[in-house]
Protein backbone atom coordinates (compact mmCIF):
# COMPACT_ATOMS: atom_id res chain seq x y z
CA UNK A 1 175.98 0.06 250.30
CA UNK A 2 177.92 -3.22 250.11
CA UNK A 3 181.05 -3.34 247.90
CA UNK A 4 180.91 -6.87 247.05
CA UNK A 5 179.99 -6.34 243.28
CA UNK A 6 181.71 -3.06 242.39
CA UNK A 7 184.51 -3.14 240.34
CA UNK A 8 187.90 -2.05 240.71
CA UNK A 9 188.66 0.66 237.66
CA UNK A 10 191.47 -0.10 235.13
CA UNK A 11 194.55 2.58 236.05
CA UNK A 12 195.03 5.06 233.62
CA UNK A 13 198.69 3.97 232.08
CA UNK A 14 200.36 7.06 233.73
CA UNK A 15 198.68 5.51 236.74
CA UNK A 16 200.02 1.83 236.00
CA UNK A 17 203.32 3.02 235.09
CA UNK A 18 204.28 4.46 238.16
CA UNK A 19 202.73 1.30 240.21
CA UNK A 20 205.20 -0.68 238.25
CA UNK A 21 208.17 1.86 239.38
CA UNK A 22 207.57 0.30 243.02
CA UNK A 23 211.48 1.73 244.29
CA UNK A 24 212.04 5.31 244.29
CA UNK A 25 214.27 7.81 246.12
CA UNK A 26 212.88 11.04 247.64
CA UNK A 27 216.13 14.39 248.10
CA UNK A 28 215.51 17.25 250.24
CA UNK A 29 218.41 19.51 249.77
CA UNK A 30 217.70 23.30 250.07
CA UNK A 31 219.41 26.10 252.25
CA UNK A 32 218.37 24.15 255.53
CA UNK A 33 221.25 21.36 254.59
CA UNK A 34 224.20 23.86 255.22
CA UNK A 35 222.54 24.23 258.75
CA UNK A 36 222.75 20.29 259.49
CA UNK A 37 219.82 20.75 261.96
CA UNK A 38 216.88 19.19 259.36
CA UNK A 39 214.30 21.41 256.88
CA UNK A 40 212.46 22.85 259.61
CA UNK A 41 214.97 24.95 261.19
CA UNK A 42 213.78 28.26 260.59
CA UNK A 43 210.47 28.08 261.08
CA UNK A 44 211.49 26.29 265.08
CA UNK A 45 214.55 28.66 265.59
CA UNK A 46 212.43 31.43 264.22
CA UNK A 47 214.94 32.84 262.76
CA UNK A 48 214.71 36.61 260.66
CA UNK A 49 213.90 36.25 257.11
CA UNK A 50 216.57 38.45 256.30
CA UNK A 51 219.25 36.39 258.39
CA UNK A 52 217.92 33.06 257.25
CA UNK A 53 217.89 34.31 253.23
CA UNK A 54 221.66 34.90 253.79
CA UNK A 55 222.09 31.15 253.65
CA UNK A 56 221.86 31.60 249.80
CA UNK A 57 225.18 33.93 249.83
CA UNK A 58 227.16 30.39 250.60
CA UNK A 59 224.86 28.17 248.58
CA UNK A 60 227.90 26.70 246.30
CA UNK A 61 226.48 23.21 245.17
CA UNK A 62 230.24 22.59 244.64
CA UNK A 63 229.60 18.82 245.20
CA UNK A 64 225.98 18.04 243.69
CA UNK A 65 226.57 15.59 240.93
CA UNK A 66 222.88 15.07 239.51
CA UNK A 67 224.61 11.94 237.92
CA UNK A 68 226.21 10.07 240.91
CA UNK A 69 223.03 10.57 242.92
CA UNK A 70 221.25 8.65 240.06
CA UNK A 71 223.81 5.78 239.55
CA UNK A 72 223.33 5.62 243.73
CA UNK A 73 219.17 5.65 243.23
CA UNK A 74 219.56 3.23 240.20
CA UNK A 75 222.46 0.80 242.12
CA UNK A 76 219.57 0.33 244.86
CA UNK A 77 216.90 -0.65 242.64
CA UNK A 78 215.27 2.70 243.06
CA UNK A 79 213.64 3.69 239.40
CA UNK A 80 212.21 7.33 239.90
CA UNK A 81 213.94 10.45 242.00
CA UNK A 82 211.71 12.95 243.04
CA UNK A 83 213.57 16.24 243.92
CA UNK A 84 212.62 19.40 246.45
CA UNK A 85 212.19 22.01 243.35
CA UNK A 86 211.28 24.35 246.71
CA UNK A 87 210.97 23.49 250.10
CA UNK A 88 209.06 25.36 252.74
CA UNK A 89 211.78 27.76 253.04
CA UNK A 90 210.58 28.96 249.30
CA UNK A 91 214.18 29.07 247.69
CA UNK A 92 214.26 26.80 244.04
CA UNK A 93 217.06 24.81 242.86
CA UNK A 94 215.60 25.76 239.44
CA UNK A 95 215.54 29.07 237.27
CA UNK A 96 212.01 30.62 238.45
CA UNK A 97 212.62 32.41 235.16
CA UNK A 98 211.89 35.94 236.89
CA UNK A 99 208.95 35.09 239.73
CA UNK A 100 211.71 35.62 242.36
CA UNK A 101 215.35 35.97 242.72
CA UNK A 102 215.48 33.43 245.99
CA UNK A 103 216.69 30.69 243.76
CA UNK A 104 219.90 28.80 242.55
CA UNK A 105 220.56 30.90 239.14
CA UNK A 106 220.89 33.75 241.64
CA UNK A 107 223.47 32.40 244.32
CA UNK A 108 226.97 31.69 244.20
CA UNK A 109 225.75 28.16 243.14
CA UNK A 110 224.56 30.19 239.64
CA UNK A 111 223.20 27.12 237.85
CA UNK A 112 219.84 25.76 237.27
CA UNK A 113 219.98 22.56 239.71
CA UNK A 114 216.81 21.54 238.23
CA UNK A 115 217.50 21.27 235.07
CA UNK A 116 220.94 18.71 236.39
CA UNK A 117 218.59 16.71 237.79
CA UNK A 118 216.41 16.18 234.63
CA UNK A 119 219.63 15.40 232.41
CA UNK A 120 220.90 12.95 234.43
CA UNK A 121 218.34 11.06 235.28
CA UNK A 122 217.18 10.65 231.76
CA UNK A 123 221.07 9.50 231.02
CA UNK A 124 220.29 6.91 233.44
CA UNK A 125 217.01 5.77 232.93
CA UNK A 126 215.64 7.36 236.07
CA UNK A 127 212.31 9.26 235.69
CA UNK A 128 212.40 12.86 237.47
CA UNK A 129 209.66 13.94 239.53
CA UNK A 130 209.50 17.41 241.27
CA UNK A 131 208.78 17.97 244.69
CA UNK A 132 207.03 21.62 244.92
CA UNK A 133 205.98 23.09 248.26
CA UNK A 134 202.35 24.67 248.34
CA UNK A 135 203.45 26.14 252.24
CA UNK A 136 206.19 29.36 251.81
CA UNK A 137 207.81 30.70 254.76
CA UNK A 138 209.74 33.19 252.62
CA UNK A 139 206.97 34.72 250.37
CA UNK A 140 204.99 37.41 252.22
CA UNK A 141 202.11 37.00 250.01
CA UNK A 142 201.67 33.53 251.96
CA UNK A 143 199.93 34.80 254.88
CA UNK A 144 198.90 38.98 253.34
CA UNK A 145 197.64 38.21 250.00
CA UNK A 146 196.93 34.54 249.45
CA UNK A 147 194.96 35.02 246.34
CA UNK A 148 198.30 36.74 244.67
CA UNK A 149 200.60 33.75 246.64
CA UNK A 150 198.62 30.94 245.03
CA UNK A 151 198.99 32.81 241.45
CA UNK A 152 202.72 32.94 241.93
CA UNK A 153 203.05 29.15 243.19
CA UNK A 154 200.87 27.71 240.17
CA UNK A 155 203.46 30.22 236.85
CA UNK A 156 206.13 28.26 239.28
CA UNK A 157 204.55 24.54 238.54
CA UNK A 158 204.10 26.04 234.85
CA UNK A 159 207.51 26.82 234.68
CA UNK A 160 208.78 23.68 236.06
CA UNK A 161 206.18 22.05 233.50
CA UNK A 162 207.45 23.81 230.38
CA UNK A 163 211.28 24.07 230.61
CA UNK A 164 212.13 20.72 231.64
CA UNK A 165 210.59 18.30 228.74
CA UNK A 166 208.60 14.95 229.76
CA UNK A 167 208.47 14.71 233.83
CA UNK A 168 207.10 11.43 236.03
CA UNK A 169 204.80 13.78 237.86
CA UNK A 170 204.80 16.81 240.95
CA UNK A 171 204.34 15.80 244.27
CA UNK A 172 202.89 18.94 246.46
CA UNK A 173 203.56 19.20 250.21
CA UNK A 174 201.62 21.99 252.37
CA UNK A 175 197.98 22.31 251.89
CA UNK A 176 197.78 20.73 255.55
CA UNK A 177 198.97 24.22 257.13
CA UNK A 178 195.76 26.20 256.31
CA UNK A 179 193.12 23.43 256.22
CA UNK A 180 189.67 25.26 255.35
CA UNK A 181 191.87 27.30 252.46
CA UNK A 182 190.73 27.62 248.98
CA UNK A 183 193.75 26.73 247.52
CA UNK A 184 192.22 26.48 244.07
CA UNK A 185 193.38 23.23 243.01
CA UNK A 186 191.53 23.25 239.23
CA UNK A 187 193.89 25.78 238.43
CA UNK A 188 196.96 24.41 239.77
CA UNK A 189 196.59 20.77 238.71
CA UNK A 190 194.84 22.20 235.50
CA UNK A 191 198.32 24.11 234.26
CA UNK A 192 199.52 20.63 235.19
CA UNK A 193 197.22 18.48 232.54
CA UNK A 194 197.68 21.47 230.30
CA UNK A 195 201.27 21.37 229.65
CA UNK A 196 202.50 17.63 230.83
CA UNK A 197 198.74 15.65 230.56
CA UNK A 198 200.98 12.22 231.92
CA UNK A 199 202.32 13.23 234.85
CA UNK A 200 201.26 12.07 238.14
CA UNK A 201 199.82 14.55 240.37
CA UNK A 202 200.29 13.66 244.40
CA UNK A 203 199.86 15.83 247.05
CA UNK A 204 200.99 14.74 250.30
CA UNK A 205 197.98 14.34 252.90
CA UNK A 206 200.99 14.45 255.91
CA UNK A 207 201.43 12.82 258.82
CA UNK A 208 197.78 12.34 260.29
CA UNK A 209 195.65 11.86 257.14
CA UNK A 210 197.37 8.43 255.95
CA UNK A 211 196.12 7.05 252.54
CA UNK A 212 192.83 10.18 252.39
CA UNK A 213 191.51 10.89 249.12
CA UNK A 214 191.41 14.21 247.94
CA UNK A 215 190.99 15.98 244.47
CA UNK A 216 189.51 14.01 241.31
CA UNK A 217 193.16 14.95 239.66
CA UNK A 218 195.27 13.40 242.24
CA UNK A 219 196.65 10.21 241.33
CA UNK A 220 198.26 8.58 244.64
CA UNK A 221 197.31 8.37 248.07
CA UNK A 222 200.15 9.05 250.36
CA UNK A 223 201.14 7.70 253.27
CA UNK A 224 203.89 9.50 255.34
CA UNK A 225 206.18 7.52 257.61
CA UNK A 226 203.50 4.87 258.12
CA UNK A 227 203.40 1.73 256.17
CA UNK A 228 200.28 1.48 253.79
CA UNK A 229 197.13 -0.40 254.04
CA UNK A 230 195.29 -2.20 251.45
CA UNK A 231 193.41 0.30 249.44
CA UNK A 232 190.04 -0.33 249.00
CA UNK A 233 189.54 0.68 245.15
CA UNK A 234 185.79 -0.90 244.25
CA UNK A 235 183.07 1.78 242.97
CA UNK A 236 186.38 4.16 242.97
CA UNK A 237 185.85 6.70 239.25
CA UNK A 238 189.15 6.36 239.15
CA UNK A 239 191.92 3.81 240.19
CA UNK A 240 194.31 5.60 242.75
CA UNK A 241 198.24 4.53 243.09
CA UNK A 242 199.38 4.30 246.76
CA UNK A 243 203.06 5.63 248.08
CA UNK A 244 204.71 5.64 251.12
CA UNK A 245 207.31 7.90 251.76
CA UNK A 246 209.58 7.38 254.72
CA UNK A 247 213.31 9.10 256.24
CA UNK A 248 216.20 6.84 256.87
CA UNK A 249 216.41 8.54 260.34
CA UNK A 250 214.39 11.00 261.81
CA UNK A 251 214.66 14.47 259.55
CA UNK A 252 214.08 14.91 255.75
CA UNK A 253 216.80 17.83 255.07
CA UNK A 254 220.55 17.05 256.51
CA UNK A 255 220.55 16.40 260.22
CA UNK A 256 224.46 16.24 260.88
CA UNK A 257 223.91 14.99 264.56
CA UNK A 258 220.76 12.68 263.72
CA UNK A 259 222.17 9.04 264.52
CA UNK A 260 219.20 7.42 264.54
CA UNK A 261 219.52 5.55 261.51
CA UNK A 262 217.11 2.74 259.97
CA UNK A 263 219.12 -0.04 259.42
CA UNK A 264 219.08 -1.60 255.75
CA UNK A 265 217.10 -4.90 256.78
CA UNK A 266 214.17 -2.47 258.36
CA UNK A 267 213.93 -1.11 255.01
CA UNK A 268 214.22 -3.99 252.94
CA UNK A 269 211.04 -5.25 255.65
CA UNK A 270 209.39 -1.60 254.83
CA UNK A 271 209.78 -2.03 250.66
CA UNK A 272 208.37 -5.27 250.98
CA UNK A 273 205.21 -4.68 252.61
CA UNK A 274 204.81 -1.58 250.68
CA UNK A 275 204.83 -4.00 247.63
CA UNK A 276 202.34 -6.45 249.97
CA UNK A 277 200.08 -3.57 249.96
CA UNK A 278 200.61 -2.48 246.17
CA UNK A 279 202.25 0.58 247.24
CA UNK A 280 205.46 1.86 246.20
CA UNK A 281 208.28 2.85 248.63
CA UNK A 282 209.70 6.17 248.40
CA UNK A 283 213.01 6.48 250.43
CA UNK A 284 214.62 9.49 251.53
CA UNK A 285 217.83 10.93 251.50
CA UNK A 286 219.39 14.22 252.78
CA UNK A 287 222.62 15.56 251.20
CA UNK A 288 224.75 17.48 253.16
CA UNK A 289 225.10 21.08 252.55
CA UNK A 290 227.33 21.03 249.53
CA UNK A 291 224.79 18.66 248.01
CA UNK A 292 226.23 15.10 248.58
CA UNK A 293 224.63 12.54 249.70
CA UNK A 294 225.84 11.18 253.10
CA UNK A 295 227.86 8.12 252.89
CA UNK A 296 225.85 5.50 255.61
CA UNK A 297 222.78 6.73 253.26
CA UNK A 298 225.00 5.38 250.08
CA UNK A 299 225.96 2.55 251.93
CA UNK A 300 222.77 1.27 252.91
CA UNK A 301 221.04 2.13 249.91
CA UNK A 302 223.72 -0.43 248.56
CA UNK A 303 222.71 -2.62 250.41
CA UNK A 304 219.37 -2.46 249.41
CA UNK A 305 220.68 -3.21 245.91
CA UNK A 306 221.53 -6.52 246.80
CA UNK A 307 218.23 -7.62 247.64
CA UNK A 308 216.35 -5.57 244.75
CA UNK A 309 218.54 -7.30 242.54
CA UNK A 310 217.59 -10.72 243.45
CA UNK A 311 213.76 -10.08 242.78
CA UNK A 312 214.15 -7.62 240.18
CA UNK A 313 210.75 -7.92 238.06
CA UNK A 314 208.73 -9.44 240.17
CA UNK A 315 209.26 -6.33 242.75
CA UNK A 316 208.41 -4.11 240.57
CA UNK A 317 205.53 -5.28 238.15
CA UNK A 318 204.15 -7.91 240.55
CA UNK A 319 200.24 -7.53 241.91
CA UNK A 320 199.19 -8.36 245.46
CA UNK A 321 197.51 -11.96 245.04
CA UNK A 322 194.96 -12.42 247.31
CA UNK A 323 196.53 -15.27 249.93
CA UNK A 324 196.04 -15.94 253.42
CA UNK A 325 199.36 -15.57 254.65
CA UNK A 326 200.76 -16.43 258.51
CA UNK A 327 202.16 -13.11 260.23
CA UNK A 328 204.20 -10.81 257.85
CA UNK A 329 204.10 -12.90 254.45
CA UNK A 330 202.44 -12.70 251.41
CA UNK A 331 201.90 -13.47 247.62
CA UNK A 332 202.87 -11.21 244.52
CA UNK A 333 201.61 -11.94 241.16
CA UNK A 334 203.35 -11.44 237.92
CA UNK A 335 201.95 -10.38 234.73
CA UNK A 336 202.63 -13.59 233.40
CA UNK A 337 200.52 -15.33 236.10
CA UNK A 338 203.64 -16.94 237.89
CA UNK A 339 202.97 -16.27 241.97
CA UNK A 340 206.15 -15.67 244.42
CA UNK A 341 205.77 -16.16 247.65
CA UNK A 342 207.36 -13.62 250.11
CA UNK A 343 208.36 -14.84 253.73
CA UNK A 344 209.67 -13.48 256.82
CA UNK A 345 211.85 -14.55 259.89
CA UNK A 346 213.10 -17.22 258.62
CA UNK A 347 216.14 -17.16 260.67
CA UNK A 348 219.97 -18.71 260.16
CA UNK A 349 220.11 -22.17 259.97
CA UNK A 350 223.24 -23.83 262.09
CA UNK A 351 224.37 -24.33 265.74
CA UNK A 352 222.67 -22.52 268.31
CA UNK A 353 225.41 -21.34 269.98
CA UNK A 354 226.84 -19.65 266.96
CA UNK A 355 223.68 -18.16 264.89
CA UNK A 356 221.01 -15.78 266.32
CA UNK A 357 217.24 -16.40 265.46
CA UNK A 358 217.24 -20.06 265.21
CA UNK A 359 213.67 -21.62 264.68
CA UNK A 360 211.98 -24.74 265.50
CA UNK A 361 210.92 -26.68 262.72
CA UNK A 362 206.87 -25.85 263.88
CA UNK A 363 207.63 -22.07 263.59
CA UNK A 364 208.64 -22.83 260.00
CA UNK A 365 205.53 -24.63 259.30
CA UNK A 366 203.50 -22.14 257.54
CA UNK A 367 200.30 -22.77 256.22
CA UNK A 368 198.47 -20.06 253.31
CA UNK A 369 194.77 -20.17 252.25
CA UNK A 370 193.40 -19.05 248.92
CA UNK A 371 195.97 -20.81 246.19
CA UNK A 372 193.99 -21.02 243.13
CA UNK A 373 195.80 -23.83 241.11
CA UNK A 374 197.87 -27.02 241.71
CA UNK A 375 201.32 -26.57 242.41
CA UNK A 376 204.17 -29.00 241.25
CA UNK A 377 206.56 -26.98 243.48
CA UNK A 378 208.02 -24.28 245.93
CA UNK A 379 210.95 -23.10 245.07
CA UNK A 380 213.70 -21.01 246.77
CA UNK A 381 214.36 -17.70 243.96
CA UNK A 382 217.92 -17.32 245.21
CA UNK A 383 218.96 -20.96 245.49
CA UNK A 384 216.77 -22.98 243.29
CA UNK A 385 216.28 -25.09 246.29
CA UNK A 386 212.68 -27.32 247.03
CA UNK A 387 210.52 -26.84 250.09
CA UNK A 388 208.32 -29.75 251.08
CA UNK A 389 204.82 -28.94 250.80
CA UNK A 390 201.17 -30.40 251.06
CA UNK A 391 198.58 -29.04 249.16
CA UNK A 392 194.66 -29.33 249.76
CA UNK A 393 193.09 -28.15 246.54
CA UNK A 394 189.50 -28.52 247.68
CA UNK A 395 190.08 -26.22 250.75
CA UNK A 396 192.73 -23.91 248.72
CA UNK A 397 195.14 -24.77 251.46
CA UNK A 398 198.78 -24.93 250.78
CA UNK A 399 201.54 -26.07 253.47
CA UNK A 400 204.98 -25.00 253.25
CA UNK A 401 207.88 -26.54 255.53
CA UNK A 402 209.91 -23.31 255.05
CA UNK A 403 213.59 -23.35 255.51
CA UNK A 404 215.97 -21.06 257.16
CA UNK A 405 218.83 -19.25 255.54
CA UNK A 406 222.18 -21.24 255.25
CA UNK A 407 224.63 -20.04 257.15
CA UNK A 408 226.74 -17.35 255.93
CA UNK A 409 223.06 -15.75 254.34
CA UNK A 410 220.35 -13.33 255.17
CA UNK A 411 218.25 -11.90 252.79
CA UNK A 412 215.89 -10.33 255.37
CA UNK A 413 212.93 -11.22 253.18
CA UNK A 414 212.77 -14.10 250.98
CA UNK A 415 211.35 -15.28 248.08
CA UNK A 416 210.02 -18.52 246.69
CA UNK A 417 208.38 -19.35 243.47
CA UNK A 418 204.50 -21.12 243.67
CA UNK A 419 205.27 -23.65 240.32
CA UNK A 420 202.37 -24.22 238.90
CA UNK A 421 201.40 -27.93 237.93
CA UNK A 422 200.79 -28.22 234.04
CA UNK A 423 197.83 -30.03 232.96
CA UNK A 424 198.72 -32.63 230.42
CA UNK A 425 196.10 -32.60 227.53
C-alpha cells in the first residue's frame, strides 16, 4: 500500500518533549571503570563471579560529584543525562531497597548514587533518565530461572520508578542476548505507565537492528553508533522519537588505554545530522573508576558548547524542513516558521599557503530545491553577514554563493538564516 496519503501522528507531549531535548549525555560508570579495560570485561576475561564481585569491596565513589557532571552536560548544550542504574555486570548505583545486596548502599561507596544523580540534575535543569540493563551476568536466575529473573528486574524498574520523583524516561539495554525470549514486556513497561505514565520508554535495538520498531509502549527508535535515517512515520498509531547514541572512542565504561578519541568537530558533524534526521544525539562518557569524568571528555564536550551555544533554539526545537540540499546540508524549521540553513565544508577563507581546505568559488555554489516562500535574504547566524543569492520561485530553486569561514574561525557546521520576504498589504 502506498504511503502517499497517510498521515504522520501528532507526538504524544512526553514524545515531543524529549524531541525538543535534541543534546543529551549518556554515563556508564559501574565496577568495570576501576578495571580501565571498558564494561565488557568480565564477561571477555571470564572472570569468577566471586573474584569479579570483589570489585565492590573498593567501590569508593570518592570523586563522583552528580553536580559537576551536570554543569559539564549542561556547559555542552547537553539537556538530559541518562545514567547506568545497572549495567550488565548487575551491580546498582541505587538502593535496590532489599532485591540484592550487589549495589552502592552496600559497598564502601555506602550511598545511594542514584538518588545524587536525580538531585543534581534537577538543581540544574537537567532531566534524569535511567539506564537499566534487561541482560545480568551476576544474577543466576538469568540463565536457571528466567521467569523468577524477569520478576526481580521489573520490582527493580518499580523501585527506580517510585523513590526517585518525576524521571525523563528508562532506557533498557539487553533483550538482544536471548532473541526468541518472552521477556514479558506488558509487565515491565506496564509498572512503568503505572507509577511514572510520562516517561519515555526506549529499549535499545543494539548494534545490528538500527532504527527497528518494537513494542506499542516504546517511544524511540534507537540507533547505536550509526547515524540515523529519516524515519518514515505515515500510517504509524503512534509517532516514534529517534536517538542515536554514540562513544567518544571505542568503549562505553572507562577504557584507560583507549586513545582513539572522536575529535570535537566529528561530533559537532554527528549532532548535526542527528538534528537533519530529527533525531537526538546522545553522547557518551566514561568516568574513571572513582567516578570522574575524564578530562579530554570535559574538554571536548566544551568544545561542543561553543557551537551549541551559537544555535541554541533552533538546535533544539527546530523540525527537519523538507529541502533538497547539495552533499551534507540541510534545512531546520523553527516553531515560529523561520528556516536556518545548515552547511558543511565550507573551508577557511585566506592564502593558500597558510589555511587548509580552501575552496573554489564553484564548490561554494550551492544550489537547494523545495523553498516554499520568497526570501529577502541569507544570512550568516554568527556574523550577521549577507550571502548573494538567486531565487527561482516557480521551480522552488534557491542559489546560495556560500562563503568560507574568516580566518581565525571554524565552526565545523554553519548556520544561516532563510529571511523570509514580507508581503506588503
Amino acid at each position: 500500500m502506498s504511503k502517499e496519503n497517510l498521515t504522520v501522528p501528532v507526538p504524544e507531549k512526553r514524545i515531543a518533549d524529549f524531541e525538543n531535548l535534541a543534546f543529551g549525555m549518556f554515563v556508564h560508570w559501574g565496577l568495570y571503570s576501576q578495571l580501565g579495560k571498558g564494561e565488557w570485561i568480565w564477561n571477555y576475561e571470564k572472570t569468577p563471579k566471586e573474584e569479579y564481585a570483589k570489585l565492590m569491596d573498593t567501590f569508593t565513589a570518592r570523586e563522583f560529584d552528580a553536580d559537576k557532571i551536570c554543569r559539564i552536560a549542561k556547559a555542552a548544550g547537553m539537556k538530559y543525562i541518562t545514567l547506568t542504574a545497572r549495567h550488565h555486570e548487575g551491580f546498582s548505583l541505587y538502593d535496590t531497597c532489599g532485591l540484592c545486596d550487589f549495589d552502592a548502599p552496600h559497598s564502601p561507596a555506602g550511598r545511594d548514587l542514584v538518588r545524587e544523580f536525580v538531585d543534581a540534575s534537577r538543581a540544574n535543569d537537567i532531566v534524569p533518565f535511567f539506564y537499566h540493563t534487561t541482560l545480568d551476568w551476576y544474577q543466576e536466575s538469568f540463565e536457571n530461572d528466567f521467569d523468577g529473573y524477569l520478576e526481580y528486574l521489573r520490582q527493580s524498574v518499580e523501585v527506580l520508578c517510585k523513590n526517585y520523583g518525576k524521571i525523563g524516561g528508562l532506557w533498557f539495554d539487553g533483550n538482544w542476548s536471548k532473541p526468541d525470549a518472552d521477556w514479558k514486556l506488558d509487565e515491565l513497561y506496564g509498572t512503568i505507565r503505572k507509577y511514572q505514565p510520562e516517561a519515555m520508554i526506549i529499549n535499545n535495538t543494539g548494534l545490528s537492528a538500527r532504527g527497528e520498531l518494537g513494542h506499542p509502549e516504546i517511544d524511540s527508535v534507537t540507533f547505536e553508533q550509526g547515524l540515523p535515517g529519516p524515519i518514515d512515520r505515515r500510517g504509524m498509531s503512534k509517532y516514534i522519537a529517534g536517538e542515536m547514541c554514540c562513544t567518544m572512542n571505542d568503549h562505553w565504561g572507562n577504557g584507560e588505554f583507549d586513545l582513539n578519541f572522536r575529535s570535537p568537530a566529528e561530533l559537532i558533524r554527528i549532532l548535526a545530522k542527528c538534528r537533519r534526521a530529527g533525531a537526538n544525539l546522545l553522547l557518551n562518557v566514561g568516568p574513571d573508576g572513582d567516578g570522574r569524568i575524564p578530562e579530554i571528555m570535559a574538554e571536548t564536550l566544551k568544545v561542543m558548547g561553543r557551537w551549541t551555544g551559537l544555535y541554541r533554539d533552533i538546535i533544539y526545537t527546530g523540525k527537519p524542513y523538507p529541502l533538497v540540499c547539495q552533499g551534507d546540508d540541510f534545512a531546520l524549521q523553527t516553531p515560529d516558521g523561520r528556516i536556518y540553513l545548515f552547511a558543511f565544508d565550507l573551508g577557511i577563507e585566506g592564502d593558500e599557503n597558510v589555511t587548509i581546505g580552501e575552496q573554489t568559488d564553484a564548490s561554494r555554489l550551492r544550489t537547494y530545491a523545495g523553498i516554499d516562500r520568497k526570501l529577502k535574504a541569507v544570512r550568516w547566524l554568527d556574523n550577521g553577514l549577507e550571502l548573494p543569492f538567486v531565487q527561482d520561485t516557480d521551480q522552488r530553486i534557491l542559489t546560495v554563493r556560500m562563503t568560507g569561514f574568516p580566518y581565525g574561525k571554524n565552526l565545523v557546521v554553519r548556520a544561516a538564516e532563510l529571511v523570509e520576504r514580507q508581503v506588503e498589504k
